[in-house]
C-alpha atoms as a PDB file:
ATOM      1  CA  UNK A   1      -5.822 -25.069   1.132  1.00  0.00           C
ATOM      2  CA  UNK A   2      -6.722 -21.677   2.510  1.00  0.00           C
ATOM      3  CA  UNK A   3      -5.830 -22.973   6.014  1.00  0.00           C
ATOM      4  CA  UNK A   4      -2.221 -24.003   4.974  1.00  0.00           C
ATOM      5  CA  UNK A   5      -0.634 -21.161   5.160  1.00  0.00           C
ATOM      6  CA  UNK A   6      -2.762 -19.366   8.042  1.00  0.00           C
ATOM      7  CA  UNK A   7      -0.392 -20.187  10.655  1.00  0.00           C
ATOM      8  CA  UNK A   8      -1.298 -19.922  14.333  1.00  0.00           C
ATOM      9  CA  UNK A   9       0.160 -16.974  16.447  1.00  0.00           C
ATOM     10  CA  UNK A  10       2.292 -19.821  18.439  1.00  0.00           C
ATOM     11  CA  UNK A  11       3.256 -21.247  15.806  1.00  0.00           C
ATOM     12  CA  UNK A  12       4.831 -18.057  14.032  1.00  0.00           C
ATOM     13  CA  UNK A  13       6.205 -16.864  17.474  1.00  0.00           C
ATOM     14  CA  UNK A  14       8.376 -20.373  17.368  1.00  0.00           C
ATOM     15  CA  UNK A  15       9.880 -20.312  13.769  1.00  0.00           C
ATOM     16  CA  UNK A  16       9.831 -16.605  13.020  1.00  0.00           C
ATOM     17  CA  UNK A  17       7.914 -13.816  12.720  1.00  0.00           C
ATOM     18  CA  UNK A  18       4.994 -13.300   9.875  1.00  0.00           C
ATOM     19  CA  UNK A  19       6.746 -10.618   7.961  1.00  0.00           C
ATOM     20  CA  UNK A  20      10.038 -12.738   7.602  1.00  0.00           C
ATOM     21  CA  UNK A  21       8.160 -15.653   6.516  1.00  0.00           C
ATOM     22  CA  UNK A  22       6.252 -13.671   4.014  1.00  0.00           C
ATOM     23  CA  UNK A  23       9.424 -11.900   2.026  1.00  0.00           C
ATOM     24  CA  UNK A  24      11.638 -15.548   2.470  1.00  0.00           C
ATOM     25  CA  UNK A  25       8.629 -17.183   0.328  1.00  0.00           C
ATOM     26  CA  UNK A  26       8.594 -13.935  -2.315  1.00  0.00           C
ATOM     27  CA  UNK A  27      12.230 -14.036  -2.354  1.00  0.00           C
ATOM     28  CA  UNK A  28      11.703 -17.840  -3.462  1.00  0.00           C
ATOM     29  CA  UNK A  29       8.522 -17.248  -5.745  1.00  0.00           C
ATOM     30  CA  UNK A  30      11.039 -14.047  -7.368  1.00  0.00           C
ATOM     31  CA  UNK A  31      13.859 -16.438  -8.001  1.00  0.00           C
ATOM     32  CA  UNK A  32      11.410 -18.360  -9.811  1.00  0.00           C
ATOM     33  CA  UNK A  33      10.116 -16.060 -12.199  1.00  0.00           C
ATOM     34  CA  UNK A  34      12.634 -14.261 -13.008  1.00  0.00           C
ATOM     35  CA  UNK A  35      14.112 -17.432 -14.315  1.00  0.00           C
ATOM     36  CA  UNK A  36      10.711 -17.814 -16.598  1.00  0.00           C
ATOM     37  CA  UNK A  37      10.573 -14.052 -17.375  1.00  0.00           C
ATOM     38  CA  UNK A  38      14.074 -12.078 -17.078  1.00  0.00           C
ATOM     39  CA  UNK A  39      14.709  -8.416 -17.482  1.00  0.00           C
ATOM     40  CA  UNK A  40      14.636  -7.880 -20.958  1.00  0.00           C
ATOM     41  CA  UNK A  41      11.455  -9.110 -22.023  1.00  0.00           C
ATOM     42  CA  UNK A  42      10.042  -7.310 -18.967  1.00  0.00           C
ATOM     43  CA  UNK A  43      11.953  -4.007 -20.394  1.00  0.00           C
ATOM     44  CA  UNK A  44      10.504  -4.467 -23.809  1.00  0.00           C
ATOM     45  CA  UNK A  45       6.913  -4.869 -22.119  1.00  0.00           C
ATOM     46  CA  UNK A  46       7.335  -1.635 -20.119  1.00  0.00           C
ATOM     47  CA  UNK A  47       8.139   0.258 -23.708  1.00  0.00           C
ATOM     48  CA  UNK A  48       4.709  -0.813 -24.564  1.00  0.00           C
ATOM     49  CA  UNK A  49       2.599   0.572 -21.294  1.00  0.00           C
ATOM     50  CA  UNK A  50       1.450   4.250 -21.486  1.00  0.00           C
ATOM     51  CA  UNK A  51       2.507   6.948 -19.039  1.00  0.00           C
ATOM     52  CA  UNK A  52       1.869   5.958 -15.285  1.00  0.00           C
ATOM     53  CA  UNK A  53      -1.121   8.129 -13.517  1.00  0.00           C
ATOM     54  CA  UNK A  54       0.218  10.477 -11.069  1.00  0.00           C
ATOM     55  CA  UNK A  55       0.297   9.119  -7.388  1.00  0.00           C
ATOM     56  CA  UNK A  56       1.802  11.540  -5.453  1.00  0.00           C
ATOM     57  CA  UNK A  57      -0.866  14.666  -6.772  1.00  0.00           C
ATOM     58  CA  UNK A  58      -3.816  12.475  -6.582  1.00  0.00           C
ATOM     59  CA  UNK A  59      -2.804  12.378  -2.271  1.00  0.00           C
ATOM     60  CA  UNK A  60      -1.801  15.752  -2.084  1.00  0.00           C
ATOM     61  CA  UNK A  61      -5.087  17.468  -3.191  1.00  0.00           C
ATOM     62  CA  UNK A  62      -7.429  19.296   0.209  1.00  0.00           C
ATOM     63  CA  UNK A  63      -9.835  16.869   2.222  1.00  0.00           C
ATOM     64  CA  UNK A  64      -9.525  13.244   2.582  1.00  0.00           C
ATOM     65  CA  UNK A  65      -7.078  11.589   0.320  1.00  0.00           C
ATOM     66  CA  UNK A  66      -8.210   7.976   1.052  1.00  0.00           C
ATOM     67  CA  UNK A  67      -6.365   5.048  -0.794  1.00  0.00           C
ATOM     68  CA  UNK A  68      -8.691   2.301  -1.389  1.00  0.00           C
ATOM     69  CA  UNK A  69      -7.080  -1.080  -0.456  1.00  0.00           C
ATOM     70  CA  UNK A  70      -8.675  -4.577  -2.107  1.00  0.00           C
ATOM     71  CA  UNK A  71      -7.361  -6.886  -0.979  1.00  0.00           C
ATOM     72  CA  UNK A  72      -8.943 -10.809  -0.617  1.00  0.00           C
ATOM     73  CA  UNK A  73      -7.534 -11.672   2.300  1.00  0.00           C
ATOM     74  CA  UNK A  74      -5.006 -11.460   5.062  1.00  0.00           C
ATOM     75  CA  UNK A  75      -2.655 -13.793   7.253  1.00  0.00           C
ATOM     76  CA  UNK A  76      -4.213 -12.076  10.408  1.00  0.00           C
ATOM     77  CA  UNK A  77      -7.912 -11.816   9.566  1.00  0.00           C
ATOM     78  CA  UNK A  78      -8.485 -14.936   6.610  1.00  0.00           C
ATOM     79  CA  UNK A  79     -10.346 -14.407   4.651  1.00  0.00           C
ATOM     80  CA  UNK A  80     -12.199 -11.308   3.894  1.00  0.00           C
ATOM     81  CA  UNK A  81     -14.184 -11.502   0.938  1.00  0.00           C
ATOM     82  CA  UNK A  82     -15.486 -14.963  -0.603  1.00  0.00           C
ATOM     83  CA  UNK A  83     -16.335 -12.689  -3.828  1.00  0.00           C
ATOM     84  CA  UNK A  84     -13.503 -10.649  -4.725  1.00  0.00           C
ATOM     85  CA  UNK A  85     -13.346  -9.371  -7.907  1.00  0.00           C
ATOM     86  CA  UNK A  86     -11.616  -5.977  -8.380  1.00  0.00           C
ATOM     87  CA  UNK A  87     -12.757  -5.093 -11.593  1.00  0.00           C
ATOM     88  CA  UNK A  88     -16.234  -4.726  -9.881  1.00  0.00           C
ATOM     89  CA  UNK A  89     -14.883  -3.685  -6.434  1.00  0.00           C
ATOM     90  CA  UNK A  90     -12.751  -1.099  -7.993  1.00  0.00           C
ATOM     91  CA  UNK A  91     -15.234   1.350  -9.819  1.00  0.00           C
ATOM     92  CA  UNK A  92     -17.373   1.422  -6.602  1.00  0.00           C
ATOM     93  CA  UNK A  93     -14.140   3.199  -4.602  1.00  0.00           C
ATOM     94  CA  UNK A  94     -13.706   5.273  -7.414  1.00  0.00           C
ATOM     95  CA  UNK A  95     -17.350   6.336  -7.463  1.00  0.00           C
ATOM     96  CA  UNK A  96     -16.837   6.822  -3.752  1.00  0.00           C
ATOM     97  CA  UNK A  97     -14.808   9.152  -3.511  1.00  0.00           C
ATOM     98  CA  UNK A  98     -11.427   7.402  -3.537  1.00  0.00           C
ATOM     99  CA  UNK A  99      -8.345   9.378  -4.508  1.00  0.00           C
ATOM    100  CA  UNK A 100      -6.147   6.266  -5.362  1.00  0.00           C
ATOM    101  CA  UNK A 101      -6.202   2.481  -5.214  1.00  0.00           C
ATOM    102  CA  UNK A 102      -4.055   0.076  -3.755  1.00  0.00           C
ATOM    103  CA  UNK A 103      -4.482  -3.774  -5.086  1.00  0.00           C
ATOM    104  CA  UNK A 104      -2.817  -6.595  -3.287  1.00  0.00           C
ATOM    105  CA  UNK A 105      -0.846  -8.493  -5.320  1.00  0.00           C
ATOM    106  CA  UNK A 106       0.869 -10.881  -2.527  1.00  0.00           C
ATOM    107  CA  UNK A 107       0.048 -14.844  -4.158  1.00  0.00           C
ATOM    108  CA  UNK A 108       0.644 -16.781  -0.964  1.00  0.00           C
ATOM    109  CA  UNK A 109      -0.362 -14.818   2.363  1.00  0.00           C
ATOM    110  CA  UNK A 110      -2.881 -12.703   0.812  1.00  0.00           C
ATOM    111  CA  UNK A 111      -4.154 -14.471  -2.393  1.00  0.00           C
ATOM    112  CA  UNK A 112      -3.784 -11.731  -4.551  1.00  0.00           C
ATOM    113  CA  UNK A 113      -2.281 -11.621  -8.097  1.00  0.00           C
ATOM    114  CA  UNK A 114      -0.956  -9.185 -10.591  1.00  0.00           C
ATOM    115  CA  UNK A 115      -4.290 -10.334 -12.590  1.00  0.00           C
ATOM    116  CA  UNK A 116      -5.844  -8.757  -9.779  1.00  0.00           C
ATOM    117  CA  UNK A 117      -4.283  -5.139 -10.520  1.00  0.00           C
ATOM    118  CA  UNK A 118      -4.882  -5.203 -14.195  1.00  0.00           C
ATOM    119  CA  UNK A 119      -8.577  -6.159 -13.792  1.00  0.00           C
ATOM    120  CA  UNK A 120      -8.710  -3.149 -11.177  1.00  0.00           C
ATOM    121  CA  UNK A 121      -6.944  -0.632 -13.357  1.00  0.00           C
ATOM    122  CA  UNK A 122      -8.813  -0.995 -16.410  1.00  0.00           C
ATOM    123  CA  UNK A 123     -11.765   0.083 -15.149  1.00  0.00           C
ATOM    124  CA  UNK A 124     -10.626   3.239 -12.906  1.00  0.00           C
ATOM    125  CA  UNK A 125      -9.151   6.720 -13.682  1.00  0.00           C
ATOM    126  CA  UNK A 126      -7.271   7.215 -10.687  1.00  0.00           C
ATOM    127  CA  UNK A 127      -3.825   5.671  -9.912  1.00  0.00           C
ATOM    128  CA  UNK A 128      -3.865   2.428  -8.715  1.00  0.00           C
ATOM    129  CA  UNK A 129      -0.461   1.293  -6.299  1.00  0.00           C
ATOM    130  CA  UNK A 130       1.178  -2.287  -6.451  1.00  0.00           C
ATOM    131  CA  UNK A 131       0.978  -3.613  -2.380  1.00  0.00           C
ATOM    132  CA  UNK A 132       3.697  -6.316  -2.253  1.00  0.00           C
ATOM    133  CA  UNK A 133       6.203  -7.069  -0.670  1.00  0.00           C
ATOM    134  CA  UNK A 134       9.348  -5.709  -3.133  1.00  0.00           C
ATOM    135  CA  UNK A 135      12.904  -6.458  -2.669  1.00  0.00           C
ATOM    136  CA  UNK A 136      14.281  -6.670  -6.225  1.00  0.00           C
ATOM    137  CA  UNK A 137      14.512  -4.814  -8.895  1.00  0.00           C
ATOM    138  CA  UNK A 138      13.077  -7.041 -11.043  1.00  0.00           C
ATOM    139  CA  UNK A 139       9.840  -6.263  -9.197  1.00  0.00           C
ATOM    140  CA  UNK A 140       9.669  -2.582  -9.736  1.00  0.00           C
ATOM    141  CA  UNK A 141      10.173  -3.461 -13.933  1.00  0.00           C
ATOM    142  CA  UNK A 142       7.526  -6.353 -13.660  1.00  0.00           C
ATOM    143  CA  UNK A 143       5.356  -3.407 -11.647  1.00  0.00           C
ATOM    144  CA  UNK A 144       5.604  -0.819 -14.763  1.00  0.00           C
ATOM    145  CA  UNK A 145       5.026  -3.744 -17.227  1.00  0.00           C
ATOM    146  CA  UNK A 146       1.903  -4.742 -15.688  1.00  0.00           C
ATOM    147  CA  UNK A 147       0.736  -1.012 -15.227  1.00  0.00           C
ATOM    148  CA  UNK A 148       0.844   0.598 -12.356  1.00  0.00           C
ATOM    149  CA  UNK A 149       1.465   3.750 -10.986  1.00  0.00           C
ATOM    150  CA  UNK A 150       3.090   3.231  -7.969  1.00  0.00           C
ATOM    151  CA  UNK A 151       4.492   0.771  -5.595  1.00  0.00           C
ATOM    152  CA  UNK A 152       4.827  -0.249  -1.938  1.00  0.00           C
ATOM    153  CA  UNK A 153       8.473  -0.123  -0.016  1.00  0.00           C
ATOM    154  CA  UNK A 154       8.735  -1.449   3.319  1.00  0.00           C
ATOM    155  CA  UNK A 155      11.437  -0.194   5.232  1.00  0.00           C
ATOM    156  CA  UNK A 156      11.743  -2.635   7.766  1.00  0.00           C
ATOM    157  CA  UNK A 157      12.421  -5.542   4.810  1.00  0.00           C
ATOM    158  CA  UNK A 158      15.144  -3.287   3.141  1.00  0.00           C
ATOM    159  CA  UNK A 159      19.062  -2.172   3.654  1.00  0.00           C
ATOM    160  CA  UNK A 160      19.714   1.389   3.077  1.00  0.00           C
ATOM    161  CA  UNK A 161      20.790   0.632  -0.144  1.00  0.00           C
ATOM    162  CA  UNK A 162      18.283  -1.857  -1.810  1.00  0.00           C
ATOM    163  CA  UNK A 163      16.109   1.521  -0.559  1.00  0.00           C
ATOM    164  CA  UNK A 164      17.869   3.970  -2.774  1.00  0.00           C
ATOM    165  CA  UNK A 165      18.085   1.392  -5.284  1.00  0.00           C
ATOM    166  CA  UNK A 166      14.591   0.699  -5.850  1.00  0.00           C
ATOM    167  CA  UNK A 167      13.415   4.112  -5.445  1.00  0.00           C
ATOM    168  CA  UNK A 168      15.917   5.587  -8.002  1.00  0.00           C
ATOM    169  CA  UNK A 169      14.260   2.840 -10.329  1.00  0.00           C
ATOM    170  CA  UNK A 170      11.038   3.997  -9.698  1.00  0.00           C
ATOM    171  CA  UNK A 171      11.628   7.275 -10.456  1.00  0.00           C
ATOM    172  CA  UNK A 172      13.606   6.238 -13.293  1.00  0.00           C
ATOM    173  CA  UNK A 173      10.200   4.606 -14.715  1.00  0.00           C
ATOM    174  CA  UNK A 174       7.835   7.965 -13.610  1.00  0.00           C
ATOM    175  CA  UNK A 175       6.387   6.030 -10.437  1.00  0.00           C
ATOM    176  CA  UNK A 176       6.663   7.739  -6.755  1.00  0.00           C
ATOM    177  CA  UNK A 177       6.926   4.993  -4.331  1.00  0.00           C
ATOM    178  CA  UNK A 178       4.803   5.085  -1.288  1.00  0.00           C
ATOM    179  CA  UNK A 179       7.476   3.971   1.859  1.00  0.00           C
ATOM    180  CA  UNK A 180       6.388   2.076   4.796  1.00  0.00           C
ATOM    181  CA  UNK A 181       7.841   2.691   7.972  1.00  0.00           C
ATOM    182  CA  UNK A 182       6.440   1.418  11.375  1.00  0.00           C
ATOM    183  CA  UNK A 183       8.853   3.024  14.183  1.00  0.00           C
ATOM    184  CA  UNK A 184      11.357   5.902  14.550  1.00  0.00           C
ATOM    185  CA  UNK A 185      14.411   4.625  13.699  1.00  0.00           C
ATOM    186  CA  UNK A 186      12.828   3.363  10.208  1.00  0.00           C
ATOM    187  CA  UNK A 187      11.722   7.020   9.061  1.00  0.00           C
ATOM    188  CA  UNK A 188      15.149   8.656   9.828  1.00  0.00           C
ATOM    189  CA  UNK A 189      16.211   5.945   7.441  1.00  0.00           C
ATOM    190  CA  UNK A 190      13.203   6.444   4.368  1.00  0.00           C
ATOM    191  CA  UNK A 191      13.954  10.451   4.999  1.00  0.00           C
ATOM    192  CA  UNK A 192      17.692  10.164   4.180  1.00  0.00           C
ATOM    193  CA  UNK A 193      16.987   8.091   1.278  1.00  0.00           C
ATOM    194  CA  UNK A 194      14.989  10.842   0.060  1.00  0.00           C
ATOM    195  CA  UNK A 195      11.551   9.147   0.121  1.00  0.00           C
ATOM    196  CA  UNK A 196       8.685  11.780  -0.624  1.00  0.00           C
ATOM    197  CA  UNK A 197       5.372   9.544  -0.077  1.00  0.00           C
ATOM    198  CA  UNK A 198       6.093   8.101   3.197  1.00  0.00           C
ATOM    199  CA  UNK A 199       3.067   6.052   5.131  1.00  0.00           C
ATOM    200  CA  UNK A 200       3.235   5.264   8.821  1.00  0.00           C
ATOM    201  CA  UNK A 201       1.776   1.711   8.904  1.00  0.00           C
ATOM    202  CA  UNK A 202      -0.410   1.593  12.189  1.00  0.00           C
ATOM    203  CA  UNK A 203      -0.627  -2.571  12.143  1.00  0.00           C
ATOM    204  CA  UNK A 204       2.926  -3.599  13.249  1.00  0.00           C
ATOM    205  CA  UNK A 205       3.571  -6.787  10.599  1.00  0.00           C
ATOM    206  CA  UNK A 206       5.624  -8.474  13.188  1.00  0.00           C
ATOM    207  CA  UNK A 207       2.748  -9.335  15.605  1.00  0.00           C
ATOM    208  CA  UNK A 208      -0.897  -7.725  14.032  1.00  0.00           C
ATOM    209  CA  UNK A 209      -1.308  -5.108  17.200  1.00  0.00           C
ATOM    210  CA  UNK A 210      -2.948  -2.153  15.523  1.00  0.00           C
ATOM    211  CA  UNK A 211      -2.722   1.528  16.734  1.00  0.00           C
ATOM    212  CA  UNK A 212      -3.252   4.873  15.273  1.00  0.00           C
ATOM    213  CA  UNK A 213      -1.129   6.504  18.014  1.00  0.00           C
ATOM    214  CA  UNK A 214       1.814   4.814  15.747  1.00  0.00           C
ATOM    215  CA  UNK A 215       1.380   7.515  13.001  1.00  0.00           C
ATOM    216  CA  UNK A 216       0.590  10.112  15.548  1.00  0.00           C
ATOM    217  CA  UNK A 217       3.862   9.903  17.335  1.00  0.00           C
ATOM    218  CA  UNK A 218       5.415   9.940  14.442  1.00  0.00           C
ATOM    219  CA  UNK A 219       3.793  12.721  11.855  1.00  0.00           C
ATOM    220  CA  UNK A 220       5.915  15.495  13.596  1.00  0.00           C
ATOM    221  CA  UNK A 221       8.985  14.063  12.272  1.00  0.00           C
ATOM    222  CA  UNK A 222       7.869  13.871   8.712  1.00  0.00           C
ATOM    223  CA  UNK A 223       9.261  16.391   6.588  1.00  0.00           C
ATOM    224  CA  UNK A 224       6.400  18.994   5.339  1.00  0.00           C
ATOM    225  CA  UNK A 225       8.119  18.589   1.653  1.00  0.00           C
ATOM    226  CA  UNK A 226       6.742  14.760   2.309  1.00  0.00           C
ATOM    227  CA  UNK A 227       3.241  13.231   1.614  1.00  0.00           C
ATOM    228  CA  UNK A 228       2.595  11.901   4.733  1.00  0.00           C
ATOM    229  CA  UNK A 229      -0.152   8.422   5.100  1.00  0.00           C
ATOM    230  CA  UNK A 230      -1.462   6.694   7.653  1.00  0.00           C
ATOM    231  CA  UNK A 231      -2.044   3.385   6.867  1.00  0.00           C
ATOM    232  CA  UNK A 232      -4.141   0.465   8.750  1.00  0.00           C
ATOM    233  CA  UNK A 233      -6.735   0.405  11.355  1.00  0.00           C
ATOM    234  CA  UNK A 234      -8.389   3.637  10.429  1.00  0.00           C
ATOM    235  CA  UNK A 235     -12.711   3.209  10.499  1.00  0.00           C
ATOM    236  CA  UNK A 236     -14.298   5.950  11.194  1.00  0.00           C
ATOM    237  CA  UNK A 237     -14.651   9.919  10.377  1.00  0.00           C
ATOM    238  CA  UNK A 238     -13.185  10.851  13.396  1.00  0.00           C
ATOM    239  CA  UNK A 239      -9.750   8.772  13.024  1.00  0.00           C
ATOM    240  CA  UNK A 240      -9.698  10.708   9.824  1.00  0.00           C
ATOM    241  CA  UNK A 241     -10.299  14.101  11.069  1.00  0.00           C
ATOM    242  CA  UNK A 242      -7.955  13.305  14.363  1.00  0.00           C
ATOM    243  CA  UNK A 243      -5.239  12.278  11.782  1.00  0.00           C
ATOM    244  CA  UNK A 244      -5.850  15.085   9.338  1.00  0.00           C
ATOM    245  CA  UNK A 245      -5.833  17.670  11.891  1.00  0.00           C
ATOM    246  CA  UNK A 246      -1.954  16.458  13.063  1.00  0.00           C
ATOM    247  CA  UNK A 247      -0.918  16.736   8.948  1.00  0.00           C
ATOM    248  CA  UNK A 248      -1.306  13.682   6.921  1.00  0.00           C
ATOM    249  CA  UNK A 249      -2.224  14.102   3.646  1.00  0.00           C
ATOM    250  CA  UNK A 250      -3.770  10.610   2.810  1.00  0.00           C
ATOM    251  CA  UNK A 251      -4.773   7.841   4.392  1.00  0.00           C
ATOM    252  CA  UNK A 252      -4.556   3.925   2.943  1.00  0.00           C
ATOM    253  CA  UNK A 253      -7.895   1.844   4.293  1.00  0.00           C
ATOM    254  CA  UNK A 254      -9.174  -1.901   3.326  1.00  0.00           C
ATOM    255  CA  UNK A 255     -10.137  -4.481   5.687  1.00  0.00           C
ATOM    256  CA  UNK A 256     -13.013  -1.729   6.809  1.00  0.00           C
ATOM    257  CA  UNK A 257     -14.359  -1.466   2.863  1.00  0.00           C
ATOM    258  CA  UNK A 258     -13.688  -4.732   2.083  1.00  0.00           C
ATOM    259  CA  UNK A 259     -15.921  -6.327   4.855  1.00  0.00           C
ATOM    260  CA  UNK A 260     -18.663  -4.621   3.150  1.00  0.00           C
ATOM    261  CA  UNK A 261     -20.944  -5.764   0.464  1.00  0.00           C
ATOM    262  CA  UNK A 262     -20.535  -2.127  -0.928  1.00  0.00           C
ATOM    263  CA  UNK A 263     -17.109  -1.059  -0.629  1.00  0.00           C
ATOM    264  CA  UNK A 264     -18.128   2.108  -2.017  1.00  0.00           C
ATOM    265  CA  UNK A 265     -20.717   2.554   0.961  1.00  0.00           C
ATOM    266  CA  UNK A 266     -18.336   2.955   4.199  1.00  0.00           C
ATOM    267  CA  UNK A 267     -15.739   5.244   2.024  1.00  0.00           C
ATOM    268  CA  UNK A 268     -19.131   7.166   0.833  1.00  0.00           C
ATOM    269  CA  UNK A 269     -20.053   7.732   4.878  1.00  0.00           C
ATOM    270  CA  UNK A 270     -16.955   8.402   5.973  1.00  0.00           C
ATOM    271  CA  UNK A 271     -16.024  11.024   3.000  1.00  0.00           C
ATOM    272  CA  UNK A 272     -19.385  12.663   3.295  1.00  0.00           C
ATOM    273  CA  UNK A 273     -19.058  16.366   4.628  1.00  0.00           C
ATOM    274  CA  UNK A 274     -20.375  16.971   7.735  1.00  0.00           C
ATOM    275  CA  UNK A 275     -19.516  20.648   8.712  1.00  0.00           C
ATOM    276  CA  UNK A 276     -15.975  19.610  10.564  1.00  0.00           C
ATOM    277  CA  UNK A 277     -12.849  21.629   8.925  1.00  0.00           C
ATOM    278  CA  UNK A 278     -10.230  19.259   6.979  1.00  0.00           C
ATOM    279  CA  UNK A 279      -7.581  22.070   6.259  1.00  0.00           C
ATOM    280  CA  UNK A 280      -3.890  20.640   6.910  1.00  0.00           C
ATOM    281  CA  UNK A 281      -2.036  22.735  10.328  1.00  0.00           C
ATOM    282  CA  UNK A 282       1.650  22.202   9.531  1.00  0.00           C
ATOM    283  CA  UNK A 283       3.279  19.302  10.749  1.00  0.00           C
ATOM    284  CA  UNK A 284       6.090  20.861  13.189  1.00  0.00           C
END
């Protein structure tokens, strides 16, 4: 089954490109539920959730403000852990060190589930962020009602205005988006919507090619009023340090922990002081 919808580079390259496959099947899958579960009973489950943990002060704290992604698998890498189950994996982040989790809730590329986030959250303190792909308001409501804190945008997925849109909601329901941008063009767009978390995703969804330099030719032109995160391909002390040192605040990992029979044990090494200096230089 698993090998179904792990498509072959070629094969992606001919029909479209991973990212547009992924939000045309949760644009279907949305259309579907929302037609078994519409707004107001998702409204009237929201009333009954407490008060969201907050997101944005949990990444804005000094050090290494690491989000701790699990996630059971990818459309690039398979997948990654035959024995996921985030109400074990969770605590051990937290233990760790982690300032925040992020849970993969993605059903058909990444084989996660809402069931996944609630398992996570229930056993963790810190605030826990919904990674999906959202496009619909409906989303951000069934986000609250299930209990999270926060939520992923991607830029590249969104017009202008589904972007203000479903970051006025947020806000609207005490939960600070985190907003994904990949290029240039895509932060001058997130910064005049007024996005305050914004993460520079180092993995370019289109094709897989991973690169750090991505955030680092771009941190200069986040806003210092921002939370700024680098996000993918980040696995050792040294990224962290390199990346802290140009001014992000936080920093989203999870194929490097989840790889690892003890997530908790690579964050542990990696967060472990070692003498080197993690105060913030300005970002301009």
């Amino acid at each position: 089954m698993f090998g179904d919808w792990r498509l072959s580079m070629e094969t992606i390259s001919r029909e479209k490109n991973i990212l547009d496959r992924i939000v045309a099947v949760r644009r279907e899958s949305i259309a579907h539920r929302k037609r078994v579960l519409p707004d107001v009973a998702l409204k009237m489950a929201v009333q009954k959730v407490g008060p969201p943990r907050d997101f944005a002060a949990a990444l804005s704290s000094d050090g290494f403000n690491v989000i701790a992604e699990l996630k059971k698998a990818s459309p690039s890498r398979g997948v990654l852990r035959e024995n996921y189950t985030p109400e074990a994996l969770a605590p051990l982040v937290e233990q760790a060190g982690a300032a925040a989790l992020s849970v993969l809730t993605e059903e058909d590329f990444f084989l996660g589930s809402l069931t996944d986030l609630k398992a996570a959250r229930k056993v963790v303190h810190i605030p826990v962020l919904r990674k999906d792909f959202i496009v619909d308001p409906w989303q951000v409501w069934e986000t609250r009602a299930a209990g999270a804190d926060a939520y992923l945008l991607i830029a590249a997925i969104l017009s202008d205005a589904a972007l203000r849109e479903l970051l006025e909601l947020g806000r609207s329901l005490q939960m600070e988006p985190l907003v994904e941008v990949h290029n240039r063009e895509e932060l001058k767009r997130v910064i005049a919507a007024g996005a305050r978390i914004i993460g520079v995703n180092n993995r370019d969804l289109r094709d897989f090619h991973v690169s750090i330099e991505t955030s680092l030719g771009l941190v200069e032109v986040i806003p210092d009023s921002c939370i700024a995160v680098s996000e993918s391909g980040l696995r050792t002390r040294a990224d962290l340090q390199r990346l802290r040192a140009a001014g992000f605040d936080a920093f989203l990992m999870g194929e490097h922990l989840m790889k690892d029979a003890d997530p908790g044990a690579p964050l542990r090494a990696l967060l472990e002081p070692q003498g080197a200096s993690t105060s913030t230089p300005a970002k301009k």
